[in-house]
Protein backbone atom coordinates (compact mmCIF):
# COMPACT_ATOMS: atom_id res chain seq x y z
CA UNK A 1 12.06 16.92 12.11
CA UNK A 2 10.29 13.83 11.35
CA UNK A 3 11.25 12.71 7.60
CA UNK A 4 7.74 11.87 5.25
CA UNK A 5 7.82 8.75 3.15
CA UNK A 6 5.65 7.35 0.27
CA UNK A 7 3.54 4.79 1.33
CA UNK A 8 4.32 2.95 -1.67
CA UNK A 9 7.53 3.24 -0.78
CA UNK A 10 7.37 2.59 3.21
CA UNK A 11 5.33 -0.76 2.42
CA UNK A 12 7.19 -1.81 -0.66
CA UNK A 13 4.16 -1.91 -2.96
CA UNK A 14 4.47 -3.59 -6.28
CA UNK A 15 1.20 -3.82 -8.92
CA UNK A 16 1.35 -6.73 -10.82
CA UNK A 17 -1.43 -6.86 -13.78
CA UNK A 18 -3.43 -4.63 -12.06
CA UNK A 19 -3.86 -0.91 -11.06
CA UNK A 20 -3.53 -0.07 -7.71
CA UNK A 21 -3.95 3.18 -5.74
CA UNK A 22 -3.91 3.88 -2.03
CA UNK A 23 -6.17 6.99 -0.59
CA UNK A 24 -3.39 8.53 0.74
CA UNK A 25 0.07 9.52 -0.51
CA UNK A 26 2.35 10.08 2.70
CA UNK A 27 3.27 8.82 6.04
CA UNK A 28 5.20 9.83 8.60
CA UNK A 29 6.98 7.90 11.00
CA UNK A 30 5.61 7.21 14.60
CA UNK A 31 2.18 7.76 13.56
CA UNK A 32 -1.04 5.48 13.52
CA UNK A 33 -2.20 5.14 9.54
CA UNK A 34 -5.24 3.44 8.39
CA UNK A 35 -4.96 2.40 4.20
CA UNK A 36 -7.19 1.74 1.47
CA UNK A 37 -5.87 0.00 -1.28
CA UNK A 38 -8.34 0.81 -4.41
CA UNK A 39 -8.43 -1.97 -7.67
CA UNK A 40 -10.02 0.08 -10.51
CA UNK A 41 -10.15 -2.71 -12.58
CA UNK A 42 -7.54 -5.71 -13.52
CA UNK A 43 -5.70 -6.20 -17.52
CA UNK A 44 -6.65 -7.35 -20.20
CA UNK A 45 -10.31 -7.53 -19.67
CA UNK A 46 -9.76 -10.06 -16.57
CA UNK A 47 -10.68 -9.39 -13.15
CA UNK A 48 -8.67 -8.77 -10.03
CA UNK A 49 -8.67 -11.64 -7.88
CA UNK A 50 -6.33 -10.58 -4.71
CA UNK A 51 -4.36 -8.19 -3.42
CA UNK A 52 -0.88 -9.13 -1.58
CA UNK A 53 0.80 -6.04 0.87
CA UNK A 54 4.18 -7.41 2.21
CA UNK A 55 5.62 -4.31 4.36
CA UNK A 56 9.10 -4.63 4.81
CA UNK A 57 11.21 -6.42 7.56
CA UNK A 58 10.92 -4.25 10.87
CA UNK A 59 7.78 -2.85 10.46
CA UNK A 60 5.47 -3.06 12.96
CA UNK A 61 2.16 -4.74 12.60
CA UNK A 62 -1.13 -3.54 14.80
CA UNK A 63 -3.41 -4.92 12.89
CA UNK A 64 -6.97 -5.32 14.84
C-alpha cells in the first residue's frame, strides 16, 4: 500500500514573508505530479518578488 505524503512536506516547503498555497494537498509516491504554487499577496503591504522550491536530497527532478 503506497503511503500519501503532504506535498509541503515531500518538497520541504517553507513561506517566508509571504503566503503560499499549492493546488493540491497530497502525493503519492511513484506518481507523475504537476504543482502550482499560488502567492495571494506578500506582508506588510510589500509585494512578492520570488518564489524558491528546494525538494529534498534524492528526489528526482523531470522537469521539461
Amino acid at each position: 500500500m503506497k503511503k500519501c505524503f503532504t506535498l509541503l512536506a515531500m518538497l520541504g516547503v517553507t513561506a517566508a514573508q509571504a503566503h503560499v498555497t499549492l493546488d493540491q494537498a497530497t502525493a503519492y509516491p511513484g506518481t507523475y505530479q504537476k504543482l502550482a504554487f499560488r502567492v495571494g499577496h506578500g506582508c506588510d503591504g510589500q509585494a512578492t518578488t520570488g518564489l524558491t522550491v528546494t525538494p529534498p536530497a534524492g528526489t528526482p527532478n523531470h522537469a521539461h
